[in-house]
Protein backbone atom coordinates (compact mmCIF):
# COMPACT_ATOMS: atom_id res chain seq x y z
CA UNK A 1 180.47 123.48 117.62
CA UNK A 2 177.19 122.70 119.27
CA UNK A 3 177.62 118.65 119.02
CA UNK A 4 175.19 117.23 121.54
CA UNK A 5 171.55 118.06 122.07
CA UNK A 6 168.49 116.46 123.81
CA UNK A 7 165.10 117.07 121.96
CA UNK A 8 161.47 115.86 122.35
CA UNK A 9 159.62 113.98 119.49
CA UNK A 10 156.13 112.77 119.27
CA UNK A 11 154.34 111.23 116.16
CA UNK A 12 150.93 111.78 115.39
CA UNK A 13 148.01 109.54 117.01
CA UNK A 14 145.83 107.85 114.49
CA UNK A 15 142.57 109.40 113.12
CA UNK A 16 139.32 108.25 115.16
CA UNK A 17 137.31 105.27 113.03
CA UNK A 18 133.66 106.70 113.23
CA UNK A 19 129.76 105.43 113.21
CA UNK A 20 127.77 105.54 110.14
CA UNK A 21 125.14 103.94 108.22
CA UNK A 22 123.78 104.23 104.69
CA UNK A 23 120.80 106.52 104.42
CA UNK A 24 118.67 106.22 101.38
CA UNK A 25 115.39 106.40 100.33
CA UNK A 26 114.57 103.02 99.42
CA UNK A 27 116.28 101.42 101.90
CA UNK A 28 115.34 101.67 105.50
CA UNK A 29 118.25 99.69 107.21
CA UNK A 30 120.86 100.45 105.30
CA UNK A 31 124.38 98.49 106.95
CA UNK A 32 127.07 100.41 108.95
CA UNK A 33 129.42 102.24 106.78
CA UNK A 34 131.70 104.26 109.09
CA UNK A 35 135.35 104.70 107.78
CA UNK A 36 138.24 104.37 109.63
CA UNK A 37 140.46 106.90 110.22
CA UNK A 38 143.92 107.91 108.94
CA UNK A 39 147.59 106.47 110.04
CA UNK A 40 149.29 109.64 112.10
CA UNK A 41 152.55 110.88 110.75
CA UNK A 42 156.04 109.61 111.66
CA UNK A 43 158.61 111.40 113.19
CA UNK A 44 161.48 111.15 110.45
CA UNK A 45 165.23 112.30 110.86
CA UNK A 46 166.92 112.55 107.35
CA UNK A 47 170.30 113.62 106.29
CA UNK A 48 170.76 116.49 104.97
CA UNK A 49 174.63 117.76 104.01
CA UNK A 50 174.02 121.21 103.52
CA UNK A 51 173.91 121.20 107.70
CA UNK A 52 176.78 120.89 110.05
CA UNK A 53 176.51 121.60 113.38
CA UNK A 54 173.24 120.52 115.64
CA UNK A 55 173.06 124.09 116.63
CA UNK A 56 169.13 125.04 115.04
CA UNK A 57 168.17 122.36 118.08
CA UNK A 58 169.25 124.65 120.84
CA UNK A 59 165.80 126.84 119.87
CA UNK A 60 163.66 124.41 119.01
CA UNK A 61 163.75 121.19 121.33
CA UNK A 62 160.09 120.24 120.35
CA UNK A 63 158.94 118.18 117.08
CA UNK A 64 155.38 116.79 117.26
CA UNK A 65 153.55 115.16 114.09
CA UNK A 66 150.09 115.53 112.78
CA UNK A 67 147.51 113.21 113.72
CA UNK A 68 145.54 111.30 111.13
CA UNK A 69 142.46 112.60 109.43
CA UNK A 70 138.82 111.13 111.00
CA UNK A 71 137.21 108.48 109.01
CA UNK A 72 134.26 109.20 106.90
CA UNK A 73 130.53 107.66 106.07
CA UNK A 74 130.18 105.82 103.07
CA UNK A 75 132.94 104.21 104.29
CA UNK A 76 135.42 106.91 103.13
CA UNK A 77 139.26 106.39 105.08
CA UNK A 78 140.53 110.02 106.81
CA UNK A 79 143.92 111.04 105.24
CA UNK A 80 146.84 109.72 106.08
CA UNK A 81 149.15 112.81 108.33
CA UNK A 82 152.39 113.81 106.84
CA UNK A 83 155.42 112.61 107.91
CA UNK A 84 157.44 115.22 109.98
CA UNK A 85 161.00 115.36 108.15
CA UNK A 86 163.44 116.76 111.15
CA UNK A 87 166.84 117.46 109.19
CA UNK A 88 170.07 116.24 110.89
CA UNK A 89 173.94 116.99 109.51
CA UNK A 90 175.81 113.87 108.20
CA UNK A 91 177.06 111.71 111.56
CA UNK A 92 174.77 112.15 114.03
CA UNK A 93 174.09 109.21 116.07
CA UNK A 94 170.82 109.25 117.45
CA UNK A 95 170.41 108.06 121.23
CA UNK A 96 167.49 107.09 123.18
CA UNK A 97 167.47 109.41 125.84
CA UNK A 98 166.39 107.41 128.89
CA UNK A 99 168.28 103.92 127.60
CA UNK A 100 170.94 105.34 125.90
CA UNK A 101 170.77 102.68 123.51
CA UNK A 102 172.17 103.32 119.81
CA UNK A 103 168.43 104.37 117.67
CA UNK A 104 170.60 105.43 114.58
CA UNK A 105 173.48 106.48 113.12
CA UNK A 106 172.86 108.35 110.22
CA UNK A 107 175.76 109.34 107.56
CA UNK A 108 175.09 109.36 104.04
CA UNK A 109 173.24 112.16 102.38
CA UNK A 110 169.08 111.46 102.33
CA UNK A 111 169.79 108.77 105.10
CA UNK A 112 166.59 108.86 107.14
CA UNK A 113 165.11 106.97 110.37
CA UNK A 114 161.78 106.99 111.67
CA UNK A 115 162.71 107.52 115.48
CA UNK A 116 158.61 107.90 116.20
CA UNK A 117 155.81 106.12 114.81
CA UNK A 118 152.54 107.49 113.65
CA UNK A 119 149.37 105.39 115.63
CA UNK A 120 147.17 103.54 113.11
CA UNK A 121 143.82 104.96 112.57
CA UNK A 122 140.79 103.66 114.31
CA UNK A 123 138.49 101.40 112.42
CA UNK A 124 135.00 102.51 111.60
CA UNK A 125 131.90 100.87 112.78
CA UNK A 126 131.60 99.33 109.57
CA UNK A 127 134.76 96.60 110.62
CA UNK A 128 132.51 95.28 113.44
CA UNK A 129 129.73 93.49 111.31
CA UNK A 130 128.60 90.51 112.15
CA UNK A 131 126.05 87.76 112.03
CA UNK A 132 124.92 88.50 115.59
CA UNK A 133 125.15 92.41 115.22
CA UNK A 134 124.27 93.85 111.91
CA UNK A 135 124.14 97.34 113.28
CA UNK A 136 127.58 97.80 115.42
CA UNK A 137 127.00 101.39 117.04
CA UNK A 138 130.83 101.96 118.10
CA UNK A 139 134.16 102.33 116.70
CA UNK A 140 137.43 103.01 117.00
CA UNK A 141 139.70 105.75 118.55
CA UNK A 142 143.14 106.05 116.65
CA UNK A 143 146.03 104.65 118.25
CA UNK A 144 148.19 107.34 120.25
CA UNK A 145 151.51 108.14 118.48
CA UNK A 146 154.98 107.11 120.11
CA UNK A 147 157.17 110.03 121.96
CA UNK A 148 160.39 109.94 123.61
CA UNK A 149 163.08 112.05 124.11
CA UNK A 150 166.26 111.45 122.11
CA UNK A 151 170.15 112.46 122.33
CA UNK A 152 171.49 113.83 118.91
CA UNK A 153 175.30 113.53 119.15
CA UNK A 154 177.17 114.63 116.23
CA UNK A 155 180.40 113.03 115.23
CA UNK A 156 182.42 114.32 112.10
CA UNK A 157 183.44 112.32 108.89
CA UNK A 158 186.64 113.06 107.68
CA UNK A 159 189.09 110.50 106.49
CA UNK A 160 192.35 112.16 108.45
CA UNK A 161 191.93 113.53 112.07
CA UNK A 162 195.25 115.50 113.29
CA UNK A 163 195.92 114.71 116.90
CA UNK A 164 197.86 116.02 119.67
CA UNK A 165 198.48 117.91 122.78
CA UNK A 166 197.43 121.57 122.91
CA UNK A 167 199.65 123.75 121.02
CA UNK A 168 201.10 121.17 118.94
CA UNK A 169 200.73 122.63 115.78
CA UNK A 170 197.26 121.21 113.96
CA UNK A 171 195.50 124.21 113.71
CA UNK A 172 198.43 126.26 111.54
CA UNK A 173 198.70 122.35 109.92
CA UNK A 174 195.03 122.42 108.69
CA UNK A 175 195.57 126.39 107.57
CA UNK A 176 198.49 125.58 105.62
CA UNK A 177 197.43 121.96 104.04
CA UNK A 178 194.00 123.07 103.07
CA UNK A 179 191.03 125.74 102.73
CA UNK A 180 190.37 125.57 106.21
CA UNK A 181 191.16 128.69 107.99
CA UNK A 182 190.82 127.54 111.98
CA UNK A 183 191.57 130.49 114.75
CA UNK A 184 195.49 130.17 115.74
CA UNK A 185 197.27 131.84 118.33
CA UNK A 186 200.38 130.51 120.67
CA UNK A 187 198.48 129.42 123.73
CA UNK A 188 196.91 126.08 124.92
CA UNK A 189 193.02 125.46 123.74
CA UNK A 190 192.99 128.36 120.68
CA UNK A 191 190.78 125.37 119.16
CA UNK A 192 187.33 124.66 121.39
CA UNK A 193 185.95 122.87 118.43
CA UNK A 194 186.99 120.44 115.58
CA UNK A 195 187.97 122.55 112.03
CA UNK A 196 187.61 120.77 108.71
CA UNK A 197 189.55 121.03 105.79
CA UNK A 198 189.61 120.08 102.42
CA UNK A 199 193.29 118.81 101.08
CA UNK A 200 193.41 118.32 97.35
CA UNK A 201 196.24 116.43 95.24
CA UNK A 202 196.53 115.46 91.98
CA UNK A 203 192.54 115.94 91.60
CA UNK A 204 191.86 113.73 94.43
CA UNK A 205 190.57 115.22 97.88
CA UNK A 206 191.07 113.98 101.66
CA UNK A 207 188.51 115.56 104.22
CA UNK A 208 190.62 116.88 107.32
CA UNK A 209 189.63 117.85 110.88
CA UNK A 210 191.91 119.15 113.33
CA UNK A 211 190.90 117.59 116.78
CA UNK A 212 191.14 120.16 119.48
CA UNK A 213 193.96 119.44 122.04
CA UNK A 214 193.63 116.23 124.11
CA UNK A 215 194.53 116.42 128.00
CA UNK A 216 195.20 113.66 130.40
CA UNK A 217 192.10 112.40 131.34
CA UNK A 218 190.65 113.12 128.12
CA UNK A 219 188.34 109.91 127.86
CA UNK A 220 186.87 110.72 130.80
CA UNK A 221 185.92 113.86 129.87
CA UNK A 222 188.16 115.94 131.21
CA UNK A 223 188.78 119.27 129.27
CA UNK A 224 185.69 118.67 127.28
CA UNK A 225 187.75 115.39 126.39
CA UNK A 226 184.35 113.24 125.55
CA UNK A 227 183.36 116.08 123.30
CA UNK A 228 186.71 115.83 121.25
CA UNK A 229 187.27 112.34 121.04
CA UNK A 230 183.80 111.59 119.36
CA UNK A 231 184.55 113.23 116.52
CA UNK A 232 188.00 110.69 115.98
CA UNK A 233 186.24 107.49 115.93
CA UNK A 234 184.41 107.83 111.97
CA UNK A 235 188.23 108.85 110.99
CA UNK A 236 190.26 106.33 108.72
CA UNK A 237 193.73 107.95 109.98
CA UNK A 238 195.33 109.72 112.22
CA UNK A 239 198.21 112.38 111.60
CA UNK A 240 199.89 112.36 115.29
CA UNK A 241 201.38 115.43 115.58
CA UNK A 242 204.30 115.74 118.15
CA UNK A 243 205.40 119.47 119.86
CA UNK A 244 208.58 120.35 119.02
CA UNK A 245 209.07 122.72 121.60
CA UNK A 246 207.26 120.08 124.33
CA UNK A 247 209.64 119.72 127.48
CA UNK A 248 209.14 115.99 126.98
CA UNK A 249 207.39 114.82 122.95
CA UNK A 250 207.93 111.37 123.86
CA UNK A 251 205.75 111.49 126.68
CA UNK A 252 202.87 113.77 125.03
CA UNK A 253 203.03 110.81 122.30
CA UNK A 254 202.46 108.51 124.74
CA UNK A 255 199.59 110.04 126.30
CA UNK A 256 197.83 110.75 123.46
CA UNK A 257 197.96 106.68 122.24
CA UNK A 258 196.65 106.07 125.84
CA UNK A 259 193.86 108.52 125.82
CA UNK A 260 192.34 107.09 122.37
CA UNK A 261 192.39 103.50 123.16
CA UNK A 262 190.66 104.05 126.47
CA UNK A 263 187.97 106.01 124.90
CA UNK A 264 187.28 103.44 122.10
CA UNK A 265 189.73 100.54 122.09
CA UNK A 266 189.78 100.84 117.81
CA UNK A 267 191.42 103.96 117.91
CA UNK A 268 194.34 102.83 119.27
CA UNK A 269 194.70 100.52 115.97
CA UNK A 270 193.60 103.25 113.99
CA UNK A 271 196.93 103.97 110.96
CA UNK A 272 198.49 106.75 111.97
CA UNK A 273 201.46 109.29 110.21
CA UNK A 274 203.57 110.61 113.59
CA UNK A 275 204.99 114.10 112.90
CA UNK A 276 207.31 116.10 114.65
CA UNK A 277 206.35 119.55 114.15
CA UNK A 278 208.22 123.50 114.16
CA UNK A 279 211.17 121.67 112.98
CA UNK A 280 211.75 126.07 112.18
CA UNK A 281 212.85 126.73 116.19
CA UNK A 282 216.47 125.51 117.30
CA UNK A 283 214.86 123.71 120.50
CA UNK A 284 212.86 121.43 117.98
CA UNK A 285 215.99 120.95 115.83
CA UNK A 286 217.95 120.15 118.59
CA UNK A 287 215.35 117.68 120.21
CA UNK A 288 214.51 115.80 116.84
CA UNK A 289 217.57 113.49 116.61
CA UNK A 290 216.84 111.56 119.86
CA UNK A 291 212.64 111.76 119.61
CA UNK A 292 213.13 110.03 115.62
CA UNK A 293 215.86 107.41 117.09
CA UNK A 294 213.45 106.50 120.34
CA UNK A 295 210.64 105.93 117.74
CA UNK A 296 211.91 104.36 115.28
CA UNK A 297 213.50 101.85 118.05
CA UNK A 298 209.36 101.33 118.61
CA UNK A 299 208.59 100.48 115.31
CA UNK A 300 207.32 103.69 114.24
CA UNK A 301 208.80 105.95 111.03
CA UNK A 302 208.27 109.72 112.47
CA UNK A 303 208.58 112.75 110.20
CA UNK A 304 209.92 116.04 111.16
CA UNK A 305 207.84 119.10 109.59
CA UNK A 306 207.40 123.04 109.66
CA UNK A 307 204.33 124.76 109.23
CA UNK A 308 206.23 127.85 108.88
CA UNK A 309 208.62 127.19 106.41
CA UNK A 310 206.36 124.25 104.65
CA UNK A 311 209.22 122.47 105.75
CA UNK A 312 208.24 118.38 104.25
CA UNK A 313 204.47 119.56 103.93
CA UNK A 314 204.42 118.14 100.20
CA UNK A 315 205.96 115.41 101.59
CA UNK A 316 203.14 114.80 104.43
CA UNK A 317 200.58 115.56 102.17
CA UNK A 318 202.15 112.66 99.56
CA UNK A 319 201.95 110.52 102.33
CA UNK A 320 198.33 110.64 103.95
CA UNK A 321 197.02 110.02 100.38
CA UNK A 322 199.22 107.38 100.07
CA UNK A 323 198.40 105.46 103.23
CA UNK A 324 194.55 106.12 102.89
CA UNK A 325 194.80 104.28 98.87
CA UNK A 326 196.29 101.32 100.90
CA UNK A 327 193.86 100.96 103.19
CA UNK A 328 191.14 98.49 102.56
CA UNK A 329 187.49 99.89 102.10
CA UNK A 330 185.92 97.46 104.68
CA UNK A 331 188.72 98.43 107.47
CA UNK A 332 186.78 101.06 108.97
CA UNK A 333 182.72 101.52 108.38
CA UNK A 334 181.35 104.82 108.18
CA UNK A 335 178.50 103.56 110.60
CA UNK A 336 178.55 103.08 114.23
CA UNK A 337 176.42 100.18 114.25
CA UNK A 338 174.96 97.78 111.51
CA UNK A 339 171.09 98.31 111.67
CA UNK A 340 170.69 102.74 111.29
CA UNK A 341 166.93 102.07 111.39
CA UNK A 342 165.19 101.52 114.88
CA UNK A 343 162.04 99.15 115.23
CA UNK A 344 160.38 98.49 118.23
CA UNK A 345 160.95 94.46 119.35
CA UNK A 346 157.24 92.94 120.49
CA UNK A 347 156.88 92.39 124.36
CA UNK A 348 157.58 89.29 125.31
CA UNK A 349 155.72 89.60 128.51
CA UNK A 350 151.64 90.62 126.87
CA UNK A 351 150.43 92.22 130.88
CA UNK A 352 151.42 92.87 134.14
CA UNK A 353 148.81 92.96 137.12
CA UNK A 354 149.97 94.80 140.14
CA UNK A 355 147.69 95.00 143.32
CA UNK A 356 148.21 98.28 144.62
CA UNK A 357 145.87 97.98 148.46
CA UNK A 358 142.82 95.76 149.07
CA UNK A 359 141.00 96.98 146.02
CA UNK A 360 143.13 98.65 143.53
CA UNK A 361 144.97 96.94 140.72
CA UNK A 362 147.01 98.25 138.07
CA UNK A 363 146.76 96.27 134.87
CA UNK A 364 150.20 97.25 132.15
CA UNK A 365 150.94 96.02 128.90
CA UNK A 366 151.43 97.91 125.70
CA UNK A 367 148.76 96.12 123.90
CA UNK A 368 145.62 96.69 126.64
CA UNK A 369 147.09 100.11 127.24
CA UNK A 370 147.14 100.72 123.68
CA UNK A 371 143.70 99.25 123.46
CA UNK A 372 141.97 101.20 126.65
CA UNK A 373 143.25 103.98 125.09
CA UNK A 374 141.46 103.75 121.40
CA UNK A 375 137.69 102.45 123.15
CA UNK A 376 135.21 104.80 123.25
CA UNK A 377 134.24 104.80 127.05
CA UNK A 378 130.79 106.66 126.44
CA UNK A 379 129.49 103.65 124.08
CA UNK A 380 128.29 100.77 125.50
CA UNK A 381 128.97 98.72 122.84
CA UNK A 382 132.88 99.48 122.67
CA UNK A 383 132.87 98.67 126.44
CA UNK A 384 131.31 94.90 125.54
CA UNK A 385 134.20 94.87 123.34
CA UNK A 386 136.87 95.67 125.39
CA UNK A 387 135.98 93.51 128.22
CA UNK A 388 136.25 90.70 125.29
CA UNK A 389 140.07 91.89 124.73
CA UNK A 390 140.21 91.30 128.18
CA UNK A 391 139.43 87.57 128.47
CA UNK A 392 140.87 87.35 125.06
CA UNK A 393 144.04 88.53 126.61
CA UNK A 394 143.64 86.17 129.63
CA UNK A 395 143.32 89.20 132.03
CA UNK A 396 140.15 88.82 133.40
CA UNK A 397 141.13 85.09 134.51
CA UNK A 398 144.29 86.93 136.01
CA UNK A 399 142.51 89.19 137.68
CA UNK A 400 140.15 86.78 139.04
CA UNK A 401 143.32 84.86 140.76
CA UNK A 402 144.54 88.02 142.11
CA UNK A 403 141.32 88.10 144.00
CA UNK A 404 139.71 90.95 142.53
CA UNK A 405 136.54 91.13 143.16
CA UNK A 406 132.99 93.31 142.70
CA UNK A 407 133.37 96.87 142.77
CA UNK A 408 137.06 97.22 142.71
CA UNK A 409 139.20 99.65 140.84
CA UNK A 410 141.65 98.78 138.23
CA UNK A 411 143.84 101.09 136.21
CA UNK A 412 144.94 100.77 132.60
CA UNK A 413 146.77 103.20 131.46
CA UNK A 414 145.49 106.90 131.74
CA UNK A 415 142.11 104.96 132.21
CA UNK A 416 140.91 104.28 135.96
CA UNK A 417 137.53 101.43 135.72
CA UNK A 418 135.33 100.05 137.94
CA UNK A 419 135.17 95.95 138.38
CA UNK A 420 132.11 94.50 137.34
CA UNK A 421 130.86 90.69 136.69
């Protein structure tokens, strides 16, 4: 199972706002109506169930929305871009790529985020009316869309995860308890990736998966341990299966407690059933008397199974259902985190001015940026205007301090400008 991928989205920019003005017959000096353009489309990850691997992402890495539709005389508004719907199986938490910070965590079927959003369309000329300029000859450029680069990491939903060493048993488990029907052969790592299964009793259904085989090490990704252990966290319980024919159970059991709660401290509170498995060999049967008294002396009420004969499967089965009815809805959210929807916080710091040599300054700031990048730098009317969003800002004043002076160059953005009084 593919279960981590890195892809590229990019919504759409905003349609350009353009410069119009009535034309009619009977009236020579008709106002500005330019329209302003249309909003660009968002970059939208939805749920959909039908999917469950990430693997469609390993061809296509690229998702880029539509930009908005040009404004129109007669003060007529461009269309609005469609949003681009990426789908995404149920579970994938969605990482920033460069933070690594938590975007969303999407679960339930038709869940969706908006991990990019579409720039806002550039206002026509007819906006810039006023008493001192009846005839505004510039507009707007649409606002360039957001893109990043994101980490999709899948992690399954199942209410019962069987764990264990490799060889232990889950896989013929899974095959024998439910539809599932997972590769199995008697060697170490038969299962490279998690196998779901549905187990049915009495009308009522449990979702399985049968964690590959965890290693020492495991939460530090060794053995692909990372990979594994993601997929435990969204279970509600654990079925701990013990290997019979292990030179030392005890020890594997151990491990295996150790290697969950250093990977995510809740899974070592996580319920779990602790089963002794191919109770059907003689070493097993032999070794079961002192592996259920050393448990039980922890606390912990073990129970001895074969896969083989279905030796207490009815019994295990009985069990899991019974433990997950007892558990409290609110133990264990679905969700990673509480907010699945990602919003961008407002800058607490407006600009930045950085003198790069004698007379070279870099000016930063996502709101100039944003605004250098929507002026029309061929219209001498949108220039007037941004140098107002300058002092607006309090830039120009800054600059001024910084010692900037006649002549000098100063970049914002993708824009490079020339200093003038």
């Amino acid at each position: 199972m593919l279960d981590e991928v890195k892809i590229y989205v990019r919504s759409g920019d905003g349609g350009d706002g353009i410069v119009s003005f009535r034309r009619e017959k009977f009236v020579p000096r008709g106002g500005p109506n330019g329209g302003d353009g249309g909003r660009g489309g968002n970059v939208v990850l939805r749920v959909n169930p039908k999917i469950n691997t990430l693997r469609r992402f390993q061809k296509k890495v690229h998702f880029k929305a539509e930009r908005g539709g040009r404004g129109g005389s007669s003060n007529k508004t461009g269309a609005n871009a469609k949003d681009l719907i990426v789908e995404v199986p149920p579970g994938t938490v969605v990482r920033d790529a460069e933070t690594g910070a938590i975007l969303a965590d999407l679960v339930k079927a038709g869940e969706t985020a908006i991990v990019a959003r579409g720039g806002r369309g550039g206002k026509g000329n007819a906006h810039f009316k006023t008493a001192s300029n009846q005839a505004p000859h510039f507009a707007e450029k649409g606002e360039p869309g957001e893109e990043r680069w994101l980490i999709l990491e899948l992690k399954l939903i199942a209410d019962v995860g069987l764990v264990g060493v490799p060889n232990a048993g889950k896989s013929t488990l899974l095959s024998v308890i439910s539809n599932a029907r997972p590769k199995i052969a008697d060697y170490p790592f038969t299962t490279l990736e998690p196998n779901l299964g549905i187990v049915t009793l009495d009308h009522n259904d449990l979702v399985v998966a049968d964690i590959p085989g965890l290693i020492e090490g495991a939460h530090q990704g060794v053995g692909l341990g990372h990979s594994f252990l993601r997929h435990v966290q969204r279970t509600r319980l654990l079925v701990h299966l013990l290997d019979g024919t292990s030179e030392n159970p005890l020890a594997d059991y151990s491990q295996i407690n150790s290697e969950l709660a250093l990977y995510d401290e809740r899974l070592g509170e996580r319920p779990q059933i602790v089963v002794f498995t191919k109770m059907d060999l003689p070493q097993a049967q032999a070794r079961w008397p002192e592996v259920e008294a050393t448990l039980k002396d922890r606390g912990v009420e073990p129970m001895a199974i074969s896969s083989a004969t279905h030796q207490n499967i009815r019994v295990l089965i009985e069990r899991m259902f019974s433990v997950i009815a007892d558990l409290p809805e609110e133990q264990e959210p679905l969700h990673i985190i509480e907010t699945p929807v990602y919003d961008l916080p407002e800058e607490e710091i407006p600009f930045t001015i950085e003198r790069l040599d004698d007379d070279t300054y870099r000016v930063g700031g996502h709101r100039i940026e944003r605004a250098a990048s929507m002026t029309y730098w061929d219209n001498e009317e949108a220039i007037m205007r941004f140098q107002t969003i300058l002092e607006t800002l309090g830039i120009t004043e800054a600059l001024r301090e910084a010692g900037i002076e006649e002549g000098d160059t100063v970049f914002i953005g993708e824009h490079e400008l020339e200093w003038t009084e």
